[in-house]
Protein backbone atom coordinates (compact mmCIF):
# COMPACT_ATOMS: atom_id res chain seq x y z
CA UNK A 1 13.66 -55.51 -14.96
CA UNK A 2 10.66 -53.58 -14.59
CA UNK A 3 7.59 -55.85 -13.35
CA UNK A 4 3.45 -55.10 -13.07
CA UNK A 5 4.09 -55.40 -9.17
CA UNK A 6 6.67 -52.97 -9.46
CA UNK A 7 4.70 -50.68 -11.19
CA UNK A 8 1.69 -51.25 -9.70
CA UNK A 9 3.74 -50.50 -6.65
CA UNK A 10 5.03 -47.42 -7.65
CA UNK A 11 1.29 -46.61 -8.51
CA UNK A 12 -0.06 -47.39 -5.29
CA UNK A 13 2.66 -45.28 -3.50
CA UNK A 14 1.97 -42.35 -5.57
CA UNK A 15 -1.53 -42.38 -5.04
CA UNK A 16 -1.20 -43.19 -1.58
CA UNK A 17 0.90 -39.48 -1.25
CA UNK A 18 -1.98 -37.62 -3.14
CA UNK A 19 -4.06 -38.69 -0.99
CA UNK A 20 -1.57 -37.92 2.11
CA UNK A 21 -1.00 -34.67 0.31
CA UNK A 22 -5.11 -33.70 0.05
CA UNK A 23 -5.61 -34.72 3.79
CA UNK A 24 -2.73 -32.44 4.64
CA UNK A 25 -4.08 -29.39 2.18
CA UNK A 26 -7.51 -30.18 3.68
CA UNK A 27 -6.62 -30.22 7.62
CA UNK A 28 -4.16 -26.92 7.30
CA UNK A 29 -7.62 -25.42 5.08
CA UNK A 30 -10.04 -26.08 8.07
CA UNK A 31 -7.32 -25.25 11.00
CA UNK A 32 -6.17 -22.10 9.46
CA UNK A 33 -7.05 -20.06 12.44
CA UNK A 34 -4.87 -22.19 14.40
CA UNK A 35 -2.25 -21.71 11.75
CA UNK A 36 -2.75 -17.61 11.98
CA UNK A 37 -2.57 -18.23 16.28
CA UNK A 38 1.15 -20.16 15.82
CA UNK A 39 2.43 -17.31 13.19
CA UNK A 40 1.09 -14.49 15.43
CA UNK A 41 2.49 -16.01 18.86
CA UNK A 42 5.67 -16.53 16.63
CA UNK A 43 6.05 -13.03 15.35
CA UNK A 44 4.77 -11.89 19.44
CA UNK A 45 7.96 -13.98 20.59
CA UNK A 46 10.47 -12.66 18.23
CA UNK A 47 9.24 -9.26 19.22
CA UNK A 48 9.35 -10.09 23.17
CA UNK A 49 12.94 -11.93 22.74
CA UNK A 50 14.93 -8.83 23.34
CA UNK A 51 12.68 -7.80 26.28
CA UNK A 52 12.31 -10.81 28.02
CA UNK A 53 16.61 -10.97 27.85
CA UNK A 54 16.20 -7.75 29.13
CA UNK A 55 14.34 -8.87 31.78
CA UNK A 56 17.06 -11.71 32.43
CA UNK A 57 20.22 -10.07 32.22
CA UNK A 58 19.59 -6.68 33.36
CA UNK A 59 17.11 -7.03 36.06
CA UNK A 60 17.96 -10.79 37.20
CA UNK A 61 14.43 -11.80 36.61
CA UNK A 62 13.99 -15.69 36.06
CA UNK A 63 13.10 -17.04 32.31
CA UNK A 64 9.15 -17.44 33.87
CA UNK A 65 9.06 -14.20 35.47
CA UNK A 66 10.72 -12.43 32.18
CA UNK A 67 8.14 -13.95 30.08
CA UNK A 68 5.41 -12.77 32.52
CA UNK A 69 6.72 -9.40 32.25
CA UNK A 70 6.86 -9.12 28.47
CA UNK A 71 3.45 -10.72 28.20
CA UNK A 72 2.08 -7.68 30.36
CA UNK A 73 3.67 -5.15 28.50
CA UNK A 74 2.45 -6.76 25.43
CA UNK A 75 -1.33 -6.28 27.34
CA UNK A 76 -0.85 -3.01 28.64
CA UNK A 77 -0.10 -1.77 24.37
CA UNK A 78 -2.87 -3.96 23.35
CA UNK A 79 -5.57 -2.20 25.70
CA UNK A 80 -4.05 1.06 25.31
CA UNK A 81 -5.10 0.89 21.41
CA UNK A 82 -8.48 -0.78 22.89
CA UNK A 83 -9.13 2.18 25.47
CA UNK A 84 -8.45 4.54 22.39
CA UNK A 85 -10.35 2.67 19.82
CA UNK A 86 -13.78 1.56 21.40
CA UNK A 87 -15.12 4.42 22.87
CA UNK A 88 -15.07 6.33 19.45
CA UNK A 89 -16.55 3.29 17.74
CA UNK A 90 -19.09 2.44 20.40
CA UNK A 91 -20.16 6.35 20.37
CA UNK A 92 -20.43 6.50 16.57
CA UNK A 93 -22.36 3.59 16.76
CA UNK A 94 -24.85 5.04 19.30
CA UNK A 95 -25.30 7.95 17.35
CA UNK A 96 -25.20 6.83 13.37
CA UNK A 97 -28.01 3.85 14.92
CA UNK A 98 -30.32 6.99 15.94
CA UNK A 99 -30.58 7.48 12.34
CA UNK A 100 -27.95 9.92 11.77
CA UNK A 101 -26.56 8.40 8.07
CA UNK A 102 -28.92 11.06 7.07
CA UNK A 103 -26.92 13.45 8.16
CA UNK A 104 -23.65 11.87 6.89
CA UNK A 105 -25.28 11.00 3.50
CA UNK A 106 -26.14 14.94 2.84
CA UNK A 107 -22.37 15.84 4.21
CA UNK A 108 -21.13 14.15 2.01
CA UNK A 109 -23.85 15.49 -0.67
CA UNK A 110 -22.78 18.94 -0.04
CA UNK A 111 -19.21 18.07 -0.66
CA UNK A 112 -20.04 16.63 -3.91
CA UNK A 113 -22.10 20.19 -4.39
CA UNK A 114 -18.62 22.16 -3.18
CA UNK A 115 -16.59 20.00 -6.09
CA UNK A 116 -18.87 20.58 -8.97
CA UNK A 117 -19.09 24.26 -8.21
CA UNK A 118 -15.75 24.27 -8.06
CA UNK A 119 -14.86 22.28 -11.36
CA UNK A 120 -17.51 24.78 -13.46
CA UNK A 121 -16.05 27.81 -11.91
CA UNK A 122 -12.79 26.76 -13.48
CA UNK A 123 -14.38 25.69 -16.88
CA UNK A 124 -14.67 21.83 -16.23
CA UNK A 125 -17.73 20.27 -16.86
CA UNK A 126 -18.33 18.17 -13.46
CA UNK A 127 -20.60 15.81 -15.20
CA UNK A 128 -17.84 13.76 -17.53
CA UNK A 129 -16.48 13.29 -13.79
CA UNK A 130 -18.37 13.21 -11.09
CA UNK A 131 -22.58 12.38 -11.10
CA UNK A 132 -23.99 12.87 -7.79
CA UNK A 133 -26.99 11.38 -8.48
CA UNK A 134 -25.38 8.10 -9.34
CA UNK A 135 -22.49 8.59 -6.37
CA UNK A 136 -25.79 8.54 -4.39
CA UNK A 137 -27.09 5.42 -5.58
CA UNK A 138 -24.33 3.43 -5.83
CA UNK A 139 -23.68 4.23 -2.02
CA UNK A 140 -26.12 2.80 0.93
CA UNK A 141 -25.70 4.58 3.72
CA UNK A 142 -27.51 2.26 5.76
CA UNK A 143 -24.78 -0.04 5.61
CA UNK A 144 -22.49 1.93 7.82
CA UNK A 145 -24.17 1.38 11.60
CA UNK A 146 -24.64 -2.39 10.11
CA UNK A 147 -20.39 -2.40 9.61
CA UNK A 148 -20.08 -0.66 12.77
CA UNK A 149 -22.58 -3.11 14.51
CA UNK A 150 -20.43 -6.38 12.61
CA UNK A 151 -17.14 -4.58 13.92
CA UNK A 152 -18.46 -4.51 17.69
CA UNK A 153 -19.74 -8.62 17.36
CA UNK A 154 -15.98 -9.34 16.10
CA UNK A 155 -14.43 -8.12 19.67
CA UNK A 156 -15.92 -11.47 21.30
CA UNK A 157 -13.76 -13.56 18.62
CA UNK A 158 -11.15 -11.04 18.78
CA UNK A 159 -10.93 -11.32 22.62
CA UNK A 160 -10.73 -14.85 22.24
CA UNK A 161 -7.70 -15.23 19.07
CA UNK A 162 -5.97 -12.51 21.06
CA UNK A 163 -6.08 -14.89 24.78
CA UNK A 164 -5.10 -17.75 22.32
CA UNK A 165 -2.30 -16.30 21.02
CA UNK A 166 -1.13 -14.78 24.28
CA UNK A 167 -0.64 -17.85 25.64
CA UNK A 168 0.78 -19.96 22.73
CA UNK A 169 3.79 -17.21 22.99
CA UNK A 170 3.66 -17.60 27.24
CA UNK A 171 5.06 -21.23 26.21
CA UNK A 172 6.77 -20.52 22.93
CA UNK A 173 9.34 -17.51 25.09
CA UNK A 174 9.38 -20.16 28.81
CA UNK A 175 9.72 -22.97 27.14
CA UNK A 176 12.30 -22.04 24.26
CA UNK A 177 15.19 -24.34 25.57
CA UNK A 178 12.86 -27.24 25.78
CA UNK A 179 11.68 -26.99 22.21
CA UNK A 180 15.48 -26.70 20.49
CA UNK A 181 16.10 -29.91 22.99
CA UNK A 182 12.90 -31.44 21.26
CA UNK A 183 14.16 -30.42 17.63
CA UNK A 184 17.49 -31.58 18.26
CA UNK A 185 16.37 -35.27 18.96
CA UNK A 186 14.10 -35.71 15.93
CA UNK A 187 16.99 -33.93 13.34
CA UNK A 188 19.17 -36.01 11.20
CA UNK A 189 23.02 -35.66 12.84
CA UNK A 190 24.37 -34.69 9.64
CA UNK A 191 22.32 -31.28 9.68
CA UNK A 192 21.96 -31.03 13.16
CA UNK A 193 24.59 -27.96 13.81
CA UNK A 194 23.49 -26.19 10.61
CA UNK A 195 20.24 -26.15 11.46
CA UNK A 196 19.79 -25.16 14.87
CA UNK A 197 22.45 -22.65 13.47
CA UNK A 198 19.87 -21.21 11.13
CA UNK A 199 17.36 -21.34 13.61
CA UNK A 200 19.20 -18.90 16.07
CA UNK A 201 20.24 -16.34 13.14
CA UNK A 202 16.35 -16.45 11.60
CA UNK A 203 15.59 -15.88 15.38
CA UNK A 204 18.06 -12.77 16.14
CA UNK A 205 17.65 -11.59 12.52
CA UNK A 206 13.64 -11.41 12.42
CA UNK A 207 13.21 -10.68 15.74
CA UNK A 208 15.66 -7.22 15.06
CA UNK A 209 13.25 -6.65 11.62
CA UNK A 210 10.11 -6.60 14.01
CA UNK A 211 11.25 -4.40 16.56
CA UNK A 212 13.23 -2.45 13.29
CA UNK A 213 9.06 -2.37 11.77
CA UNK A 214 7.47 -1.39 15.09
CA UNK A 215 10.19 1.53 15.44
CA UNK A 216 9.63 2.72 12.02
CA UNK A 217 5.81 2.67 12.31
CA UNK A 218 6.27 4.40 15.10
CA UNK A 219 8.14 7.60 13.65
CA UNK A 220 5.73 7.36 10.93
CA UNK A 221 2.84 7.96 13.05
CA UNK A 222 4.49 10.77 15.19
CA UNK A 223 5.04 12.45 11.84
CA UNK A 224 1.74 11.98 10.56
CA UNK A 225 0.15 13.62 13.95
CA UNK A 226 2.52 16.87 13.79
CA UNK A 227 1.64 17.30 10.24
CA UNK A 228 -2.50 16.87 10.88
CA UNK A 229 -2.40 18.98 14.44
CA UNK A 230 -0.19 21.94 12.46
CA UNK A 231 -3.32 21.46 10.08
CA UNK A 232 -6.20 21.56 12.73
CA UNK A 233 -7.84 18.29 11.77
CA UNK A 234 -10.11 16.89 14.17
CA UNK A 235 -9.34 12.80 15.39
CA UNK A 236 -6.06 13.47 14.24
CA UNK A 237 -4.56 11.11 16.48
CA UNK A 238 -6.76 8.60 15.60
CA UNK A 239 -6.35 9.14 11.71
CA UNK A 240 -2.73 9.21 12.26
CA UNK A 241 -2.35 5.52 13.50
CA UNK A 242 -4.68 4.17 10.95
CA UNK A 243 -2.21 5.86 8.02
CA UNK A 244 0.35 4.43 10.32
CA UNK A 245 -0.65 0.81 10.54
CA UNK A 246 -1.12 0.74 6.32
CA UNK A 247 2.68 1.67 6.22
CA UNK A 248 3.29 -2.23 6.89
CA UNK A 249 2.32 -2.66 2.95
CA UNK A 250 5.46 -1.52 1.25
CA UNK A 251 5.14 1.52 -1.08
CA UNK A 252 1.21 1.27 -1.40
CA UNK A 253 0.30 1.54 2.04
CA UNK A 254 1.63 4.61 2.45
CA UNK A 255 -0.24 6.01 -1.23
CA UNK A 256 -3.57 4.37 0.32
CA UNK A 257 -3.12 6.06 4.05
CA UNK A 258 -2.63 9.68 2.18
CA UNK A 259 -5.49 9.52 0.35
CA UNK A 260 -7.71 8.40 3.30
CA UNK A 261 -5.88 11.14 5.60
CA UNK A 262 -7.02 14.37 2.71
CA UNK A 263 -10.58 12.41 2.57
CA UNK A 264 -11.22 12.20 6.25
CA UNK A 265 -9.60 15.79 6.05
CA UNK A 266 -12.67 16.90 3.59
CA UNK A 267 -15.50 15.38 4.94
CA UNK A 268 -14.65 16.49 8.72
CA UNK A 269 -14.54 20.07 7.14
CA UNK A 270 -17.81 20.18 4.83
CA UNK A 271 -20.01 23.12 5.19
CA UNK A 272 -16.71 25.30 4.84
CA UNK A 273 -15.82 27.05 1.59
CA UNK A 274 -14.17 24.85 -0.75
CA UNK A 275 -12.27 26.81 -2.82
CA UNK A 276 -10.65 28.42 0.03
CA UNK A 277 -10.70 25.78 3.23
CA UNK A 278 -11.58 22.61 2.14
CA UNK A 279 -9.84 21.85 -0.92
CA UNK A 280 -6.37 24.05 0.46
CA UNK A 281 -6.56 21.90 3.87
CA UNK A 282 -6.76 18.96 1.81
CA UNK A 283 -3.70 19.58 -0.69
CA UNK A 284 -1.12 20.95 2.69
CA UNK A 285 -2.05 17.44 4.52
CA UNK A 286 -0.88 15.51 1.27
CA UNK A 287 1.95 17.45 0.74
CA UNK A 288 2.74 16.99 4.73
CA UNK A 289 2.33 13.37 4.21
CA UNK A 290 4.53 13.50 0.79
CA UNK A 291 7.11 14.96 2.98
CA UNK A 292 6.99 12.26 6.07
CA UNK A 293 7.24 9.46 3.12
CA UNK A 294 10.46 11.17 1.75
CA UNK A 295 11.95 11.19 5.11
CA UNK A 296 10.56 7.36 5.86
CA UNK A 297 12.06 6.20 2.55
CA UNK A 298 15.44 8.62 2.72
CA UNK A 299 15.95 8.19 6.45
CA UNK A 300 14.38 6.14 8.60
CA UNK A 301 13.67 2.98 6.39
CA UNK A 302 17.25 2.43 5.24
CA UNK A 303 18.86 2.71 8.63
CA UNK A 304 16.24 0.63 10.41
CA UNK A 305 15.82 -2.31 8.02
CA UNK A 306 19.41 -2.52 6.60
CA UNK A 307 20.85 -2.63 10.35
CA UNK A 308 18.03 -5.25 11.19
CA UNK A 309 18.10 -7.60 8.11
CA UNK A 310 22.01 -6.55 7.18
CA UNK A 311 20.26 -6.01 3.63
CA UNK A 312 21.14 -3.50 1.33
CA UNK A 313 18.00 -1.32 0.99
CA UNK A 314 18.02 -1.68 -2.50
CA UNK A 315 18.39 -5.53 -2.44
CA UNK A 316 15.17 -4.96 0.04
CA UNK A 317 13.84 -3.22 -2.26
CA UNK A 318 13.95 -5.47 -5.35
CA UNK A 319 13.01 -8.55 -3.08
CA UNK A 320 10.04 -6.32 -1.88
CA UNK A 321 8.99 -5.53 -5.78
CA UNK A 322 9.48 -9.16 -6.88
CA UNK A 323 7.05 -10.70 -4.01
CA UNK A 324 4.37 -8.03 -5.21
CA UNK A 325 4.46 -9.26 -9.08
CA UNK A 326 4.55 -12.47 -7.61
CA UNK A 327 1.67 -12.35 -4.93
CA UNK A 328 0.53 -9.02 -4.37
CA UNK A 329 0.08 -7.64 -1.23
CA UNK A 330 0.51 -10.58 1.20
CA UNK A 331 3.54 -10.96 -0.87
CA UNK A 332 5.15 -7.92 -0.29
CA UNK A 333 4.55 -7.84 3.45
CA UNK A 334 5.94 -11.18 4.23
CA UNK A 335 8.70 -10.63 1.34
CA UNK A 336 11.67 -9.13 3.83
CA UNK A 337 11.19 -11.73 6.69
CA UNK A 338 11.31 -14.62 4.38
CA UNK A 339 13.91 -13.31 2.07
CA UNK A 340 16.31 -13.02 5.41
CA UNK A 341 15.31 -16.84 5.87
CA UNK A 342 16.47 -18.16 2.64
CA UNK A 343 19.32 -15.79 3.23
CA UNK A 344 20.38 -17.46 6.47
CA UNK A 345 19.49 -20.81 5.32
CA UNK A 346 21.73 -20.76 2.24
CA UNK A 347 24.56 -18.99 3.85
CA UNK A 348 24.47 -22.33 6.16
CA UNK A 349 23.73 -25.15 3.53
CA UNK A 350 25.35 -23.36 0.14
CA UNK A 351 28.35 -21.48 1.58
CA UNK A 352 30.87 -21.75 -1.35
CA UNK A 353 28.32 -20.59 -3.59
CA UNK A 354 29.47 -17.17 -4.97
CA UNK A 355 26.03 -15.87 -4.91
CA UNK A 356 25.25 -16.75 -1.49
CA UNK A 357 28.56 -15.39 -0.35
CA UNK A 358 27.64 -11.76 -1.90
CA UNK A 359 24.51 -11.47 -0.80
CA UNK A 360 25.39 -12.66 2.77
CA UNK A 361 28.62 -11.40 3.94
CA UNK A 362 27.32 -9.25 6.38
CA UNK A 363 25.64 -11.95 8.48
């Protein structure tokens, strides 16, 4: 028979885990830098896995010394991109806060000029497309040494996320046995075995997909750079790791990095005819870009991910397109990894279902 105590009870208890539920939402809210420090150490310690066993079974070193090792290799790539990044940001600084965004304000003037010549000498009226007087006022150009100025005053915060992380994966790679002793005496019996099961697949499985993502990025970019030095553009290098990097959104990255790569491409060639340099130079870096896509998505991509995440590409695909309806970018970067999670998960909690069985026979 159902009481007032009882229900007041059952009232008290609910609102007691709204409330639990708030403080939760509201401590994860104001620690969500440390939460971005765990997920980054996390994804750094799937990467260094296979190297620090490398370290251990090849080379003999001990599980401290292995982790030392990785840690340093994962220094000596992070201030190899610093060595190449902040001298050309710290000189374009120096010179755009002499009052040079004149001079990049009427570059970019002239190339406006270049277009609409262009567009009436073919018998389109530039003005239904492109106004340069409003182009001009819609854009400050004082706002670019005061970006570049905000970019150098986020290195001192970068510097100190990037010793935070470092050492949050130090313990997360020594210390591995030590945690899956701590899970073990905290999880129910009953689920023990499956669990720690899924733990080590997720582990081998994601930590294959990051390497599988860092070797794909890295073709990417190589073929980016042959395609801008056969074209002569200047910071190629440079422009080819940014295009690079945007590959890690699926599908759009890789539209957004072209685009940049024939813009760059125009403005680092204004004063030049248009017609017959600026605009040609422009289309043959697109169509070199077009190219390295086909071969990422035909080639590279397939091999890579499918081998890594024993996914079909087009199952990857799909899972990919679904997170992006779903939630958009973030969605679609973080769709593969956590798709592999449920995968492994259900394979170990739901193996008679038919479903599961299909979609994970392979792991």
């Amino acid at each position: 028979m159902v009481t007032a105590k009882t229900i007041s009870n059952g009232i008290v208890r609910a609102v007691g885990l709204l409330v639990l539920f708030a403080i939760i939402i509201y401590l994860a809210y104001q620690l969500q830098t440390v939460f971005i420090y765990l997920i980054a150490a996390l994804i750094l310690t799937m990467i260094g896995n296979p190297i620090s066993r490398f370290f251990r079974k090849k080379l003999k070193f001990s599980n401290t010394l292995a982790t030392i090792a990785t840690l340093i290799i994962f220094l000596l790539i992070i201030a190899g991109f610093i060595m190449m990044f902040i001298p050309l940001i710290l000189s374009q600084g120096q010179s755009l806060s002499v009052l040079k965004t004149a001079e990049i304000e009427e570059s970019i003037r002239q190339l406006i000029s270049q277009i609409n010549t262009f567009l009436t000498s073919h018998g389109i009226d530039p003005d239904n497309l492109i106004k340069q007087s409003n182009v001009s006022s819609l854009i400050d150009f004082n706002v670019i040494p005061l970006f570049l100025n905000s970019i150098l005053g986020t290195i001192s915060s970068f510097g100190v996320g990037l010793a935070s992380t470092l050492f949050i994966t130090f313990f997360f790679m020594k210390d591995k046995i030590m945690f899956i002793i701590g899970v073990k005496k905290v999880l129910p019996d009953s689920h023990e075995e499956k669990i720690l099961n899924s733990l080590n697949k997720i582990d081998d499985l994601l930590s294959r997909y990051f390497l599988g993502l860092l070797l794909q990025l890295f073709i990417v970019f190589v073929l980016y750079w042959i395609v801008l030095l056969i074209f002569g553009i200047q910071n190629g290098f440079i422009i080819a790791f940014l295009c690079a990097v945007l590959n890690i959104i699926p599908y759009i990255g890789p539209l957004i990095g072209s685009v940049l790569a024939a813009i760059l491409t125009m403005i680092s060639n204004v004063g030049l005819d248009f017609q017959s340099e600026i605009l040609p130079k422009a289309v043959y870096v697109l169509i070199g870009f077009a190219i390295v896509q086909m071969i990422d998505n035909n080639v590279s991509q397939p091999i890579i991910f499918s081998k890594s995440t024993k996914s079909h590409p087009l199952e990857i695909f799909l899972v990919i397109l679904a997170a992006g309806f779903l939630s958009g970018i973030l969605g679609m970067i973080i769709a593969v990894p956590l798709y592999t999670m449920l995968k492994v998960i259900g394979k170990e909690f739901l193996p008679e279902n038919k479903i599961i069985q299909v979609l994970t026979k392979d792991i």
